[in-house]
PDB file of N, CA and C in Angstrom:
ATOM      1  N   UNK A   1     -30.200  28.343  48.445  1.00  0.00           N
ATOM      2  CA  UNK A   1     -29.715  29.152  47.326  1.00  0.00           C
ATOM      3  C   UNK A   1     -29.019  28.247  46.310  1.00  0.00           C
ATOM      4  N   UNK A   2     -28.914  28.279  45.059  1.00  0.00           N
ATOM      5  CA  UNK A   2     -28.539  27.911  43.810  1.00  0.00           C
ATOM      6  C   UNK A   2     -26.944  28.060  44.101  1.00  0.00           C
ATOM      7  N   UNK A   3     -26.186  26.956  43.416  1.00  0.00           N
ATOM      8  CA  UNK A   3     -25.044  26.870  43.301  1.00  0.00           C
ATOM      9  C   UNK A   3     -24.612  27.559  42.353  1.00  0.00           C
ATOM     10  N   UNK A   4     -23.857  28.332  41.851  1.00  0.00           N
ATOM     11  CA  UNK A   4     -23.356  29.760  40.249  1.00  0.00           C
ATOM     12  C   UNK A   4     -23.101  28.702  39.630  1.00  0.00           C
ATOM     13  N   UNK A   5     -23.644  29.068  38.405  1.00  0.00           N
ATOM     14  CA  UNK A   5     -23.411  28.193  37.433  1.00  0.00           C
ATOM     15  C   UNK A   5     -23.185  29.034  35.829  1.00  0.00           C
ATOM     16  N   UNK A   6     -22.280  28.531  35.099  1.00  0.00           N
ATOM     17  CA  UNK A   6     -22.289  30.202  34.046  1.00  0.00           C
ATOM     18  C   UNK A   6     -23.838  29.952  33.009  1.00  0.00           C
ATOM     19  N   UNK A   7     -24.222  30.918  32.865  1.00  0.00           N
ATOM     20  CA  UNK A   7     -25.414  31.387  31.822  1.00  0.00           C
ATOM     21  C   UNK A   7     -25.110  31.658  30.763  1.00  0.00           C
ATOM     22  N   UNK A   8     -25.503  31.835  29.298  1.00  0.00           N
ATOM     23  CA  UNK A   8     -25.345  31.800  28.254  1.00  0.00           C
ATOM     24  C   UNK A   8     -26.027  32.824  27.918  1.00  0.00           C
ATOM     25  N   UNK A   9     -26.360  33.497  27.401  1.00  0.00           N
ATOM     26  CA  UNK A   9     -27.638  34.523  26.940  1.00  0.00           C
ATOM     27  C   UNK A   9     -27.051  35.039  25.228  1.00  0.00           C
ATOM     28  N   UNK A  10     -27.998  34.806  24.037  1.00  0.00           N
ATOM     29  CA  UNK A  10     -28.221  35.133  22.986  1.00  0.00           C
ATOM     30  C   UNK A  10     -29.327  35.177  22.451  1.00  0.00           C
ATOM     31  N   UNK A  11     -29.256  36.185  21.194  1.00  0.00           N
ATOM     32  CA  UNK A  11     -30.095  36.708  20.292  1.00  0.00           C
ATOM     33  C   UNK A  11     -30.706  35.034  19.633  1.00  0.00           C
ATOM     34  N   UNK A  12     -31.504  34.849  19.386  1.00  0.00           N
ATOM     35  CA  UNK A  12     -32.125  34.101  18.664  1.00  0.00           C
ATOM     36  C   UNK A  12     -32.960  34.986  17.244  1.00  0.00           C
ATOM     37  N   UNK A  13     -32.240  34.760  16.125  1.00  0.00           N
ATOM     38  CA  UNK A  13     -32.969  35.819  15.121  1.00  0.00           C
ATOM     39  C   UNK A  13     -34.303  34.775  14.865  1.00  0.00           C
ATOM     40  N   UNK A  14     -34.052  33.583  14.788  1.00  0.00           N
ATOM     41  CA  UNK A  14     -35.181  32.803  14.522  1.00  0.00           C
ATOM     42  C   UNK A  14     -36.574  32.428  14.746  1.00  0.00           C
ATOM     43  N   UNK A  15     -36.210  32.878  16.558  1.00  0.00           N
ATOM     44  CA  UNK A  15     -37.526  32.779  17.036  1.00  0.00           C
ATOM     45  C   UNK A  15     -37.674  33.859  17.755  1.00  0.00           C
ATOM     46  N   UNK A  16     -36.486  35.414  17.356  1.00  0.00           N
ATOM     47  CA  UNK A  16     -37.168  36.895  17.546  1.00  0.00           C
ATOM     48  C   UNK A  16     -36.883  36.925  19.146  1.00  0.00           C
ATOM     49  N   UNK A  17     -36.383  36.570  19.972  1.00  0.00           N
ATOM     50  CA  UNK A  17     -35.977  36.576  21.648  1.00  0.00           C
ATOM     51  C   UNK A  17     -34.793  36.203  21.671  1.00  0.00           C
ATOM     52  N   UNK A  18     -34.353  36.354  23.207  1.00  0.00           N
ATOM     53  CA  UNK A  18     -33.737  36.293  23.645  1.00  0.00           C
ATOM     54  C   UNK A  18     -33.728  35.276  24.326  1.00  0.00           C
ATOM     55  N   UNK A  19     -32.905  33.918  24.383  1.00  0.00           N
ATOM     56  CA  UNK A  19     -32.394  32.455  25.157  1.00  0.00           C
ATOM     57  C   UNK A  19     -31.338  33.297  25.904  1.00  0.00           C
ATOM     58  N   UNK A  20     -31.570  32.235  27.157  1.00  0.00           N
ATOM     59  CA  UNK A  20     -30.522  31.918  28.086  1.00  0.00           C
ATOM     60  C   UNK A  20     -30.662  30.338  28.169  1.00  0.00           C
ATOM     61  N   UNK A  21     -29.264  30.146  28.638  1.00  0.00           N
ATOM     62  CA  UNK A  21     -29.236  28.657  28.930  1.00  0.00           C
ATOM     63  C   UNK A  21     -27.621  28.713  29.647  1.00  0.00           C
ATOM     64  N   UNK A  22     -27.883  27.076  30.560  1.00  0.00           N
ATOM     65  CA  UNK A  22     -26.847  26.508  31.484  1.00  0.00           C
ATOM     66  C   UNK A  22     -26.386  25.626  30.748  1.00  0.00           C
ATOM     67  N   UNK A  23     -24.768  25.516  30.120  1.00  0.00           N
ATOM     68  CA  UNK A  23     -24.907  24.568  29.742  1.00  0.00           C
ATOM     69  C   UNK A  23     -24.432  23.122  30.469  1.00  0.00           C
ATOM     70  N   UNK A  24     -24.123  23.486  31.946  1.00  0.00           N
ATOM     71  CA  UNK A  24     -23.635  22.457  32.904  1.00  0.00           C
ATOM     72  C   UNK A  24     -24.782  21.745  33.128  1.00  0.00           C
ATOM     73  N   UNK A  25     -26.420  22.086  32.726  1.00  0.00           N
ATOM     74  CA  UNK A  25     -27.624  21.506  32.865  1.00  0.00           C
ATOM     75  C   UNK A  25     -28.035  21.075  32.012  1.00  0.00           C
ATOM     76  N   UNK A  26     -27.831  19.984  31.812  1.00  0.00           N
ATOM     77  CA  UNK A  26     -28.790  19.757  30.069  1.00  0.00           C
ATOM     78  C   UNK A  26     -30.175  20.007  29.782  1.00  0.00           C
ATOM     79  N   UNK A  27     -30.403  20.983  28.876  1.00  0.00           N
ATOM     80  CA  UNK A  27     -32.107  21.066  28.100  1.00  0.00           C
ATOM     81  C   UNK A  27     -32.634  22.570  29.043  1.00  0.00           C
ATOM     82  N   UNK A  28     -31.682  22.811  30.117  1.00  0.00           N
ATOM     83  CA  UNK A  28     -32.201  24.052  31.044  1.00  0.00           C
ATOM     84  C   UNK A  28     -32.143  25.531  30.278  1.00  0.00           C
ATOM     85  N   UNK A  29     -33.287  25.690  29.841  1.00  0.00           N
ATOM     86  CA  UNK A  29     -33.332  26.842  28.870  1.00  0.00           C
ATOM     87  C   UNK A  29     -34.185  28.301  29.640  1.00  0.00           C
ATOM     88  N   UNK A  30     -34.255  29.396  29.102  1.00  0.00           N
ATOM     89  CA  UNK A  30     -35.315  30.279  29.406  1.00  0.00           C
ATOM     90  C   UNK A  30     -35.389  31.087  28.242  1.00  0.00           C
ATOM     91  N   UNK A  31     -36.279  32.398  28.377  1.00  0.00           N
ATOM     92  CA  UNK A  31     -36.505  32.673  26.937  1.00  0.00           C
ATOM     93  C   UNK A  31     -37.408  34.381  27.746  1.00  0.00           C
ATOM     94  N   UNK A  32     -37.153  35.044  26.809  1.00  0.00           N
ATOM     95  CA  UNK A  32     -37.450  36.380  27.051  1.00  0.00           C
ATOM     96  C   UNK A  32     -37.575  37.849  26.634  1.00  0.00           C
ATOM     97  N   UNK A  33     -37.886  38.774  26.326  1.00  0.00           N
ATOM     98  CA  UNK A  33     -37.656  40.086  25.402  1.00  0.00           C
ATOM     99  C   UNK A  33     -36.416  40.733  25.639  1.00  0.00           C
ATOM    100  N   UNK A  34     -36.198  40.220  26.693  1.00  0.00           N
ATOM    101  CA  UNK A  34     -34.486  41.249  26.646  1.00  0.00           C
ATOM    102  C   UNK A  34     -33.745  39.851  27.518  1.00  0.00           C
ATOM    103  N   UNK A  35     -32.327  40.219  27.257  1.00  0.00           N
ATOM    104  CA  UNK A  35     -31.360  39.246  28.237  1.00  0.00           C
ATOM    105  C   UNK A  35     -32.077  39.209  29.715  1.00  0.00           C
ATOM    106  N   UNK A  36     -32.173  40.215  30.681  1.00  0.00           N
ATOM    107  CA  UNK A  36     -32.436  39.880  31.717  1.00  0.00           C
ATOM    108  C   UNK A  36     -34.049  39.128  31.686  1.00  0.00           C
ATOM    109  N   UNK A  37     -34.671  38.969  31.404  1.00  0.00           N
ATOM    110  CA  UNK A  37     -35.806  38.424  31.813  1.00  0.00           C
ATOM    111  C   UNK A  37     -34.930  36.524  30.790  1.00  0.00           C
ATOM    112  N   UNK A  38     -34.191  36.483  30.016  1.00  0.00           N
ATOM    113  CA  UNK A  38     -34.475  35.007  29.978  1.00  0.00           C
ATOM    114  C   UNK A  38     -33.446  34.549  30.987  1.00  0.00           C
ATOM    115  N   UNK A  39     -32.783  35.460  31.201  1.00  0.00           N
ATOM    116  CA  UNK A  39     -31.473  35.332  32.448  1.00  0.00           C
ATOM    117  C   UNK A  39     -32.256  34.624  34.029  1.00  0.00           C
ATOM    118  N   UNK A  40     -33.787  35.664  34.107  1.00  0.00           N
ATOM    119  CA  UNK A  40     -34.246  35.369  35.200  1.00  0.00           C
ATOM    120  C   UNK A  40     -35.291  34.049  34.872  1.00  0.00           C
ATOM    121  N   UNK A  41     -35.802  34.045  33.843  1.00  0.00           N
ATOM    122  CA  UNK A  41     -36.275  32.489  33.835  1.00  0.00           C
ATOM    123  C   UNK A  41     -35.677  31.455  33.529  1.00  0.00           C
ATOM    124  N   UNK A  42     -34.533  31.547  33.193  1.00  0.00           N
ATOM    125  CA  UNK A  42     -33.228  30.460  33.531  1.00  0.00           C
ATOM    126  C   UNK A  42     -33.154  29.949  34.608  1.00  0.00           C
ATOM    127  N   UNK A  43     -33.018  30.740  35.521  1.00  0.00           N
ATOM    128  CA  UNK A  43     -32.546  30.916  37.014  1.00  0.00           C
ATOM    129  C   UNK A  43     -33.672  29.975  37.853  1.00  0.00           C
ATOM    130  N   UNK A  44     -35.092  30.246  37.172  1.00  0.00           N
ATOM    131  CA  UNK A  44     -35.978  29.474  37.883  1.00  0.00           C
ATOM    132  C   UNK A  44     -36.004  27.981  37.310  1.00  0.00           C
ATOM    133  N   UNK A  45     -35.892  27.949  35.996  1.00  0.00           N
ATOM    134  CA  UNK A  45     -35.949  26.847  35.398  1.00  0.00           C
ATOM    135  C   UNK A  45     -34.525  25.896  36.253  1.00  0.00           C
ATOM    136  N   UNK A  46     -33.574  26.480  36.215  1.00  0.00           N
ATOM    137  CA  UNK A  46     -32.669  25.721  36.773  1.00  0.00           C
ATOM    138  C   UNK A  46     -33.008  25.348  38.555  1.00  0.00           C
ATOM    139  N   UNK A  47     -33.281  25.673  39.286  1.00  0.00           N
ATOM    140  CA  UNK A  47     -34.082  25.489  40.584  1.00  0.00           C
ATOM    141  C   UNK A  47     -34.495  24.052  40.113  1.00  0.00           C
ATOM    142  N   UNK A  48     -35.706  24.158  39.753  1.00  0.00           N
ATOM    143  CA  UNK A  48     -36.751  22.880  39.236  1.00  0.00           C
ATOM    144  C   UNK A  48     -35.972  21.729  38.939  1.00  0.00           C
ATOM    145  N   UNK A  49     -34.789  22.252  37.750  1.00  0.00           N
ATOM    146  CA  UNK A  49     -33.862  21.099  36.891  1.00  0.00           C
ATOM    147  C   UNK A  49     -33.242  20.207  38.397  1.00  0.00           C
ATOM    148  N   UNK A  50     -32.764  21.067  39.337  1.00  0.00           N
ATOM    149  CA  UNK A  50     -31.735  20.531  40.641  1.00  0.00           C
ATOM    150  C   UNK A  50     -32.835  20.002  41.417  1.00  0.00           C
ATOM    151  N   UNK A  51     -33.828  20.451  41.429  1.00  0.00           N
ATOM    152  CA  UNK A  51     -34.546  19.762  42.692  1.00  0.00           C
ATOM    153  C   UNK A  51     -35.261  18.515  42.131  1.00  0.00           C
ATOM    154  N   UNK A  52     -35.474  18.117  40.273  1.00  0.00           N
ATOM    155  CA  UNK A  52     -36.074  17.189  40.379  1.00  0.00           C
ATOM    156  C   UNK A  52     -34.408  15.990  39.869  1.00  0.00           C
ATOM    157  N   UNK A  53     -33.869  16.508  39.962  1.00  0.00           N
ATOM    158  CA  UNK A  53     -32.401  15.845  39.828  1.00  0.00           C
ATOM    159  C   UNK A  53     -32.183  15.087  41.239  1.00  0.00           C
ATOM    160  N   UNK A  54     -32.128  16.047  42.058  1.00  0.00           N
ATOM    161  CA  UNK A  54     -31.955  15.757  43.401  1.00  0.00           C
ATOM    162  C   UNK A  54     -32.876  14.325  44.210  1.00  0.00           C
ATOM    163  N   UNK A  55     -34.191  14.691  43.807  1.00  0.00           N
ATOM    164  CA  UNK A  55     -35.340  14.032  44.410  1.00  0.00           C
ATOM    165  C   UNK A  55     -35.604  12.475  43.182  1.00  0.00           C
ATOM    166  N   UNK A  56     -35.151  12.834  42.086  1.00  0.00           N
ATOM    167  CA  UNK A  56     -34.277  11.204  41.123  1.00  0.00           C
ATOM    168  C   UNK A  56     -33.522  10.695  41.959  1.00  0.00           C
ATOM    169  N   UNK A  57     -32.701  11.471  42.171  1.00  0.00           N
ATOM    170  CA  UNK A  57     -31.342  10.470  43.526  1.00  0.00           C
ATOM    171  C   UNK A  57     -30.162  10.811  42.087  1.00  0.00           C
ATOM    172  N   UNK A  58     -30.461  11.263  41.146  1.00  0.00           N
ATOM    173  CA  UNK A  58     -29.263  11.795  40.292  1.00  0.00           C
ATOM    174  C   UNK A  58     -28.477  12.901  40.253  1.00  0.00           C
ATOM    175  N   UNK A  59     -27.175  12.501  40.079  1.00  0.00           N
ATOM    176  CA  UNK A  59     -26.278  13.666  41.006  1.00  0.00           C
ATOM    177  C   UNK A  59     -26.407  15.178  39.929  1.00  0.00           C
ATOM    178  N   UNK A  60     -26.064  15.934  40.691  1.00  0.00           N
ATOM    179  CA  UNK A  60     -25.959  17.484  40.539  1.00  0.00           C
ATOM    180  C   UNK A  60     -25.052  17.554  40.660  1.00  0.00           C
ATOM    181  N   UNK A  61     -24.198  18.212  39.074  1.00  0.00           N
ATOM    182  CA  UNK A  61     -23.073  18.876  38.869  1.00  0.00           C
ATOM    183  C   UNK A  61     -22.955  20.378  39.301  1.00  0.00           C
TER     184      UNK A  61
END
């Protein structure tokens, strides 16, 4: 399981969706029609961010 990490979630008028982002992760973004769906592809995106962090040998905040 994922360590809590806080999420961000805003309106983007620019590109019409909804971002989420970590900002304890750098570049770990998601994107979506409503908050919860970029909330939940955050969530996966951040997985990926730790495990290829991890498997670098670079530490995880």
């Amino acid at each position: 399981m994922m360590q809590s990490y806080p999420i961000e979630v805003f309106w983007s008028e620019e590109d019409q969706i909804w971002i989420a982002n970590i900002p304890d992760l750098p570049l770990c973004t998601g994107h979506g029609s409503t908050p919860q769906a970029a909330v939940e592809e955050v969530e996966v995106a951040a997985e990926a961010w730790l495990d290829a962090a991890r498997a670098d040998g670079r530490s995880v905040p």
